[in-house]
Protein backbone atom coordinates (compact mmCIF):
# COMPACT_ATOMS: atom_id res chain seq x y z
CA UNK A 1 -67.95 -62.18 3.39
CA UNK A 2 -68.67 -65.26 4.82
CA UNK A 3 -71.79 -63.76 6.64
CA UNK A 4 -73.22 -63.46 3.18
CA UNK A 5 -72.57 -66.65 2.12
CA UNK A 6 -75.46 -69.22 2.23
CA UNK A 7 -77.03 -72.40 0.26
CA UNK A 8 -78.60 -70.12 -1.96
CA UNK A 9 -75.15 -68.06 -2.72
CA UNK A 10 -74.48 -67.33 -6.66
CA UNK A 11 -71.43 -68.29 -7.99
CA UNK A 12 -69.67 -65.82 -10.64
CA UNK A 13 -66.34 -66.61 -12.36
CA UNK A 14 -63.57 -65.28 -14.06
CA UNK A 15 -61.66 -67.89 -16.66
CA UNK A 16 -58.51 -66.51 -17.77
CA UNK A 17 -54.90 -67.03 -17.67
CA UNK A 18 -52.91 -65.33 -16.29
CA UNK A 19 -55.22 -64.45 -13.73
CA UNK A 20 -54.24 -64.34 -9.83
CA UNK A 21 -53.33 -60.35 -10.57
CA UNK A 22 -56.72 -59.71 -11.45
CA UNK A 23 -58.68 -57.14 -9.03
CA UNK A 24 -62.40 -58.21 -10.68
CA UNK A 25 -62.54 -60.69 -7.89
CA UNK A 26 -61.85 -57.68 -5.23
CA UNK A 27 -63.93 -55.10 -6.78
CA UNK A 28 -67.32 -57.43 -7.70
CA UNK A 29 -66.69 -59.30 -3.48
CA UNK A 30 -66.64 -55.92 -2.24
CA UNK A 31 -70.01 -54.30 -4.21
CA UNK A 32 -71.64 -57.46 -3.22
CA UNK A 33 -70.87 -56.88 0.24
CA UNK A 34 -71.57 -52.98 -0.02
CA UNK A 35 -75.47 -54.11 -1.28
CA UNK A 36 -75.74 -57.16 0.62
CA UNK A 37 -76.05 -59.23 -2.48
CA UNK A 38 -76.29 -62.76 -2.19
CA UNK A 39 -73.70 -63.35 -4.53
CA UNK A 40 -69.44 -64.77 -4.35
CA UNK A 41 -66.51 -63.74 -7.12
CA UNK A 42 -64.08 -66.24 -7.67
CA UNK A 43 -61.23 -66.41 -10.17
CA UNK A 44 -60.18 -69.56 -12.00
CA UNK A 45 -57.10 -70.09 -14.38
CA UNK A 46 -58.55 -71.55 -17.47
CA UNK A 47 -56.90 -70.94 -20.77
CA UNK A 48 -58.13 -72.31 -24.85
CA UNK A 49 -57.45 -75.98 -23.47
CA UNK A 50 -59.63 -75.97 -21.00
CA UNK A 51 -61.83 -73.39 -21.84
CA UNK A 52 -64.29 -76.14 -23.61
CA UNK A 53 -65.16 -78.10 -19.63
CA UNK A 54 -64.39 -74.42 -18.22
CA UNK A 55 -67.92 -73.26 -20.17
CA UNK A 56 -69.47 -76.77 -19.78
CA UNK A 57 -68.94 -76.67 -15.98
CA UNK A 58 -70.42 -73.46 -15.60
CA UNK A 59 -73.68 -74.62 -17.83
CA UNK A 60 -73.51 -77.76 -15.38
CA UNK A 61 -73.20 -75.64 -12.00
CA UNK A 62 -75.69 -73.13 -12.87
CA UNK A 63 -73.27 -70.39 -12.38
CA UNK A 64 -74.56 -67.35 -12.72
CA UNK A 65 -72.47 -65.62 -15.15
CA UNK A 66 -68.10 -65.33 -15.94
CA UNK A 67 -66.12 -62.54 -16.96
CA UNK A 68 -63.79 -63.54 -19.65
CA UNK A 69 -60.40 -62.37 -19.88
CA UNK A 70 -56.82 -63.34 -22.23
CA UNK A 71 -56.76 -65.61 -24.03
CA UNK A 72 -60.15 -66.53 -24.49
CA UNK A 73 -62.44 -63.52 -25.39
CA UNK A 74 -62.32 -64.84 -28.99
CA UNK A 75 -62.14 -68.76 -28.40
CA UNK A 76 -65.16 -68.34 -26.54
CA UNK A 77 -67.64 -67.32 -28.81
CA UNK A 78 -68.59 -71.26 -30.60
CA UNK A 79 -69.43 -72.12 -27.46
CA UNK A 80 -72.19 -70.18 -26.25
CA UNK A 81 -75.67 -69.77 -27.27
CA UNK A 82 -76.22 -66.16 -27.87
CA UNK A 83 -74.22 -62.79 -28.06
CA UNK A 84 -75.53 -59.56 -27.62
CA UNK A 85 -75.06 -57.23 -31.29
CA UNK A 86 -72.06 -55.01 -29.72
CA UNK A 87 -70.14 -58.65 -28.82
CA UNK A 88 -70.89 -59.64 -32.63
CA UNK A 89 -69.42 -56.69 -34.00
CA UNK A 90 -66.41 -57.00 -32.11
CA UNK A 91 -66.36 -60.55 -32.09
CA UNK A 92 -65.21 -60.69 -28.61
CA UNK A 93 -66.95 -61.37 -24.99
CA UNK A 94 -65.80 -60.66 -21.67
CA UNK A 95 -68.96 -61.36 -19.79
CA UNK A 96 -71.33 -64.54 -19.76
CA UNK A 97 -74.30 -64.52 -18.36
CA UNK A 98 -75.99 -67.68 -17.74
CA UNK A 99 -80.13 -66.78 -18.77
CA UNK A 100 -82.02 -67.37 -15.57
CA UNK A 101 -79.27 -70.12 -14.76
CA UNK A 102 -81.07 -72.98 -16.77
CA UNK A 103 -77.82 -73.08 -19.28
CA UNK A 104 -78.83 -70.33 -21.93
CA UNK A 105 -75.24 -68.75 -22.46
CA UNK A 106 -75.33 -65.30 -23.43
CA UNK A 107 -72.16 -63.45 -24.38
CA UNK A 108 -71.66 -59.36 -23.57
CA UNK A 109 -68.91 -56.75 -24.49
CA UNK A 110 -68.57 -54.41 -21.90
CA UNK A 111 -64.38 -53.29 -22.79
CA UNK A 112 -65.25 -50.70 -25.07
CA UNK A 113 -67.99 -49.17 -22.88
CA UNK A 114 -65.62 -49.05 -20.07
CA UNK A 115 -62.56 -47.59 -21.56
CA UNK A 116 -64.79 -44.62 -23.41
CA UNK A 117 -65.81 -43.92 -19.81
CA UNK A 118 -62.41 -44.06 -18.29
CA UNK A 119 -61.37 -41.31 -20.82
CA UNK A 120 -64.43 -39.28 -20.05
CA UNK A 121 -64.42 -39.33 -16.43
CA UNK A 122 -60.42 -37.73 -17.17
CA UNK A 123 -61.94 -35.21 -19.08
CA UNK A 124 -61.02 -36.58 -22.80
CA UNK A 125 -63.23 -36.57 -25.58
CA UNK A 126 -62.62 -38.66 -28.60
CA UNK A 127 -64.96 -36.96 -30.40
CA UNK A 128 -63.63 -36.16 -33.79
CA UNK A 129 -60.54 -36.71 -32.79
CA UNK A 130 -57.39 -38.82 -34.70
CA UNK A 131 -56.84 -41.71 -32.41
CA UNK A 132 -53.80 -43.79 -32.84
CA UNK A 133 -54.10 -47.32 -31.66
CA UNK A 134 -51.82 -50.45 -31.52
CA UNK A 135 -53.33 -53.87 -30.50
CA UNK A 136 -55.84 -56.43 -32.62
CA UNK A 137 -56.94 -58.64 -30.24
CA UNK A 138 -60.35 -58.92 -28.28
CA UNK A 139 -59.95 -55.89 -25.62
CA UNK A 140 -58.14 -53.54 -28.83
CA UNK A 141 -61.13 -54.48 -31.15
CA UNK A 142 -63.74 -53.29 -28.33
CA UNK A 143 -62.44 -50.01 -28.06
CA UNK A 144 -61.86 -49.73 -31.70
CA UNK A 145 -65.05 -50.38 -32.26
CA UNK A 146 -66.94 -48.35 -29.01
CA UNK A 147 -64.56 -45.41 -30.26
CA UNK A 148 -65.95 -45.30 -33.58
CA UNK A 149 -69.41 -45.30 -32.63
CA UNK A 150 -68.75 -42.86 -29.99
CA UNK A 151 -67.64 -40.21 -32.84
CA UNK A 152 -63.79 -40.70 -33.09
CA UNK A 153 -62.81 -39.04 -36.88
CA UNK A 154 -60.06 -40.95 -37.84
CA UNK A 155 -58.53 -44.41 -35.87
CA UNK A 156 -55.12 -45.50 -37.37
CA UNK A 157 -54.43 -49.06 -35.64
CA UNK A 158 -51.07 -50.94 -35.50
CA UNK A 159 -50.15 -54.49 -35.15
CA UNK A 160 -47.71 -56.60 -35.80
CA UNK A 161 -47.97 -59.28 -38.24
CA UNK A 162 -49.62 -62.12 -35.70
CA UNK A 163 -52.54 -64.04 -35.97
CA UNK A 164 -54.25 -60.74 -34.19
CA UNK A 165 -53.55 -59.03 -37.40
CA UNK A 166 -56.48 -60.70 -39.70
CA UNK A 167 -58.79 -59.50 -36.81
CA UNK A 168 -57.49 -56.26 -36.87
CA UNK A 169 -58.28 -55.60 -40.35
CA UNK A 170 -61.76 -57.12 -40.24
CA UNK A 171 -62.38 -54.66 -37.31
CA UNK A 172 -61.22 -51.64 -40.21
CA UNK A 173 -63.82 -52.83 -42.60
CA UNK A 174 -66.29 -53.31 -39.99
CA UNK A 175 -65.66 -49.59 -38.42
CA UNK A 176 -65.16 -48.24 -42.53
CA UNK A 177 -68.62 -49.81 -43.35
CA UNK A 178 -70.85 -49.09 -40.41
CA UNK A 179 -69.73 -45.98 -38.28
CA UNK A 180 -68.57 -42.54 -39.78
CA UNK A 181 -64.86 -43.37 -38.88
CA UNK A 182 -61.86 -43.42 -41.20
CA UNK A 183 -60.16 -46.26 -40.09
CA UNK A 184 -56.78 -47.76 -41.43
CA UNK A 185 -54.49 -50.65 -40.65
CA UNK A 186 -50.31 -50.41 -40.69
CA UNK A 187 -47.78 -53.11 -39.80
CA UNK A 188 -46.26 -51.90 -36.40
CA UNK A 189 -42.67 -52.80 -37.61
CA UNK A 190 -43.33 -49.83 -39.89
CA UNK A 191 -42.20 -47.73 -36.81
CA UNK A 192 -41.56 -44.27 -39.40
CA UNK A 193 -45.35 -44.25 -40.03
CA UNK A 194 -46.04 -45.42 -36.14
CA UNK A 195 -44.42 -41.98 -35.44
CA UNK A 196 -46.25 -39.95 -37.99
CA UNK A 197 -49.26 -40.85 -36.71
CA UNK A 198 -49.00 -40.24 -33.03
CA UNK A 199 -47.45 -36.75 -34.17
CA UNK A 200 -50.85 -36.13 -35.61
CA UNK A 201 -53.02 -37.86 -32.71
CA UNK A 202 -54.40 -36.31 -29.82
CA UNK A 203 -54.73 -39.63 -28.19
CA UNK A 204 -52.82 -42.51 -27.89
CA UNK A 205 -54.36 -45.89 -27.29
CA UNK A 206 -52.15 -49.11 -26.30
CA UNK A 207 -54.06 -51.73 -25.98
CA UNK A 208 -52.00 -54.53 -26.13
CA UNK A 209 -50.54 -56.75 -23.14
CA UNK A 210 -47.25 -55.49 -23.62
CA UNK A 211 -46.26 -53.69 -19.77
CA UNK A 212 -47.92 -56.81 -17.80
CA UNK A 213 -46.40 -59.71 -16.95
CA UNK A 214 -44.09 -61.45 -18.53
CA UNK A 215 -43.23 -58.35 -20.32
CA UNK A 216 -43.80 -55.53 -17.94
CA UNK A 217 -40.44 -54.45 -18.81
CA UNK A 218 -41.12 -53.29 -22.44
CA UNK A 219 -42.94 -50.74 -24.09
CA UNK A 220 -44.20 -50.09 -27.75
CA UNK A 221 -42.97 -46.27 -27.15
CA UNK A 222 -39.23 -45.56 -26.42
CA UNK A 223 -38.30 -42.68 -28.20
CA UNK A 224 -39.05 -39.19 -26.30
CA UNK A 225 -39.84 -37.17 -29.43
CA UNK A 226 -43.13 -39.72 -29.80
CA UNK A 227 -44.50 -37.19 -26.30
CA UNK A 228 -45.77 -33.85 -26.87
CA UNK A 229 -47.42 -31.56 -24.02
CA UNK A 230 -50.84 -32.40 -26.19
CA UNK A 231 -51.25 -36.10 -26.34
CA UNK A 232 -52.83 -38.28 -23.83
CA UNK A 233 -51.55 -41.64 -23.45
CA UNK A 234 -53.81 -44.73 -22.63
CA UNK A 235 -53.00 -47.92 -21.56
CA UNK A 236 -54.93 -50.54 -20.80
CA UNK A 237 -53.16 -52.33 -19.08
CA UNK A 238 -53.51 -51.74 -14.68
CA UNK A 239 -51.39 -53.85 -13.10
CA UNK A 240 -48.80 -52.43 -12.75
CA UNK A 241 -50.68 -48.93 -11.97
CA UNK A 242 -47.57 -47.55 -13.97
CA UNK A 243 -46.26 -49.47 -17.11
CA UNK A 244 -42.80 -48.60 -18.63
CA UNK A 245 -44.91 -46.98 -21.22
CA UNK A 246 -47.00 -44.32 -19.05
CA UNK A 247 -43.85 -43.84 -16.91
CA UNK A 248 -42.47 -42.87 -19.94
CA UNK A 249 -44.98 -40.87 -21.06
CA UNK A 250 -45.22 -38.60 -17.63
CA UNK A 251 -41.54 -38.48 -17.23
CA UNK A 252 -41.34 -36.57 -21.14
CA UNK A 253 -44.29 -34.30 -20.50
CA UNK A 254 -47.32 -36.15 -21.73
CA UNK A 255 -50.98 -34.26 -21.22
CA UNK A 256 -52.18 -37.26 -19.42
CA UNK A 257 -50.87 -40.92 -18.91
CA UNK A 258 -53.80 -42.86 -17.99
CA UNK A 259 -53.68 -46.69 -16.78
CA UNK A 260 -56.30 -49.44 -17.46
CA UNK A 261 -57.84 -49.02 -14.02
CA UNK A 262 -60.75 -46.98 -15.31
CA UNK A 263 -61.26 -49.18 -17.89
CA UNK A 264 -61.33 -52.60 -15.64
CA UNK A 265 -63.52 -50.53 -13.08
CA UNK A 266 -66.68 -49.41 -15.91
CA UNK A 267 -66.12 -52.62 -17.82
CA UNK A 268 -66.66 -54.33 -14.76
CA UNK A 269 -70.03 -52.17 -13.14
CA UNK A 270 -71.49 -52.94 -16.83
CA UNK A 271 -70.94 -56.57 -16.38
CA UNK A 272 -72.32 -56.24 -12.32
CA UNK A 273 -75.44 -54.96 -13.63
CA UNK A 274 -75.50 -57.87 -15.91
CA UNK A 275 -75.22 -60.26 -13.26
CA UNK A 276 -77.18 -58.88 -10.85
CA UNK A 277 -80.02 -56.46 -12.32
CA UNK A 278 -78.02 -53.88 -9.64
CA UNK A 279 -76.23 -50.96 -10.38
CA UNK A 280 -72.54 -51.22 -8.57
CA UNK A 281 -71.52 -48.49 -6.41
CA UNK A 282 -68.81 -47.33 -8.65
CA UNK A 283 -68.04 -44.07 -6.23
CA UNK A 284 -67.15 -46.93 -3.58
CA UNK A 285 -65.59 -48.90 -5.37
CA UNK A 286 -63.51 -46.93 -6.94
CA UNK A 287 -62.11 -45.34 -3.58
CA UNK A 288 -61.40 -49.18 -2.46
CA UNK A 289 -59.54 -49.77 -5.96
CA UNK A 290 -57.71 -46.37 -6.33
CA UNK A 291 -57.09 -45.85 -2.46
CA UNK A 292 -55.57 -49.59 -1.95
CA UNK A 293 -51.96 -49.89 -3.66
């Protein structure tokens, strides 16, 4: 890496906490180095109080773009200049790009892209399909959202009663108003209806931090009869590579139990080709990420 690195290297960021498990900063170093790019990955733990000097300093810096991770997808969005009309529907960015780095902040939403890919490239279709889906938040709402417009026939999304919740239902409206999806909203703790509605799912979505740390020991799913030979279980979550929930769902005989890997790997070549104007060389990458434990 340092070979590549020069006066003229651009600086991209990742302000989120907690962080240090991240593999962005592996995956975007090592297409860089693959193309020869000009171009360093660095991660920074930043959460809502510092987020404000966090967006300043990269205005200041002339840093060429940030991904954006918990817990500031949302907190984020007063503070830039621009989002793109898939991060104001979901009211959410993970990437930043800094407009010709002169300080013109322009938020992307490149979650929901990813995941719908992640499921493709395992050979699921949402396509009018009923989707089941717990978590409000900024990463839930993306998918929400991309699933809708990518033909989903019904979406049934849980939460609990949290300050995610309000956003959750103003993602329902916005999916009932614009796309061709049913969508609905239920109080997780109403855990008879949570089981109805996987029973009738073919998919599964959990998108939710619950599995990662601090709480990598829990799981929204405990009881075996929830798994059926037909339903594919997604979580977003990728490190671990096996939450409590999809070693649950393998060891009672789900169709597929499929981590957040996929997800952070499209999400992220999006956001590469928003930095850089390049396409990332996913078919690399993806052996460095999925071949490296």
């Amino acid at each position: 890496m340092t070979e590549r690195l020069s006066g003229h290297t651009l600086l991209i960021s990742l302000i989120a906490t907690p962080i240090r498990h991240s593999l962005s900063p592996k995956m975007h170093n090592e297409a860089f180095a693959k193309l020869g790019l000009d171009y360093a990955y660095l991660a920074f733990e930043v959460g809502n109080q510092e987020l404000a000097d966090a967006v300043k300093g990269i205005r200041a810096l002339g840093i060429r773009g940030s991904n954006v991770s918990m817990p500031n997808k949302q907190a984020i969005l007063p503070l830039l200049d621009e989002l793109s009309p898939a991060a104001q529907l979901v009211g959410a960015v993970n990437t930043v790009v800094n407009q010709d780095g002169k300080g013109h902040l322009v938020g992307h939403i490149t979650d929901g892209t990813g995941a719908m890919r992640a499921l493709k490239e395992e050979g699921v279709s949402v396509k009018d399909q009923i989707i089941t889906m717990t978590g409000g938040g900024g990463a839930g709402t993306a998918i929400a959202i991309q699933a809708a417009l990518d033909g989903v026939k019904e979406l049934r999304i849980f939460n609990i009663k949290d300050p995610s919740y309000a956003n959750a239902q103003e993602t329902v409206d916005k999916i009932n108003q614009h796309t061709d999806c049913l969508a609905t909203l239920t109080d997780l703790a109403d855990q008879e209806a949570f089981k109805k509605s996987i029973a009738e799912s073919s998919i599964y979505i959990d998108g939710t931090g619950v599995g990662m740390k601090p709480l990598e020991n829990l799981s929204l799913i405990n009881d075996p009869e929830m798994i059926r030979p037909d339903l594919v279980v997604f979580d977003v979550v990728y490190s671990p590579r096996e939450t409590k929930l999809l070693k649950f769902a393998k060891e009672h005989g789900a169709k597929k139990a499929i981590n957040g890997l996929g997800m952070m790997l499209y999400q992220g070549a999006e956001a590469f080709k928003l930095f850089t104007g390049e396409e990332m060389p996913v078919d690399y990458i993806k052996a460095v990420l999925f071949d490296e434990e």
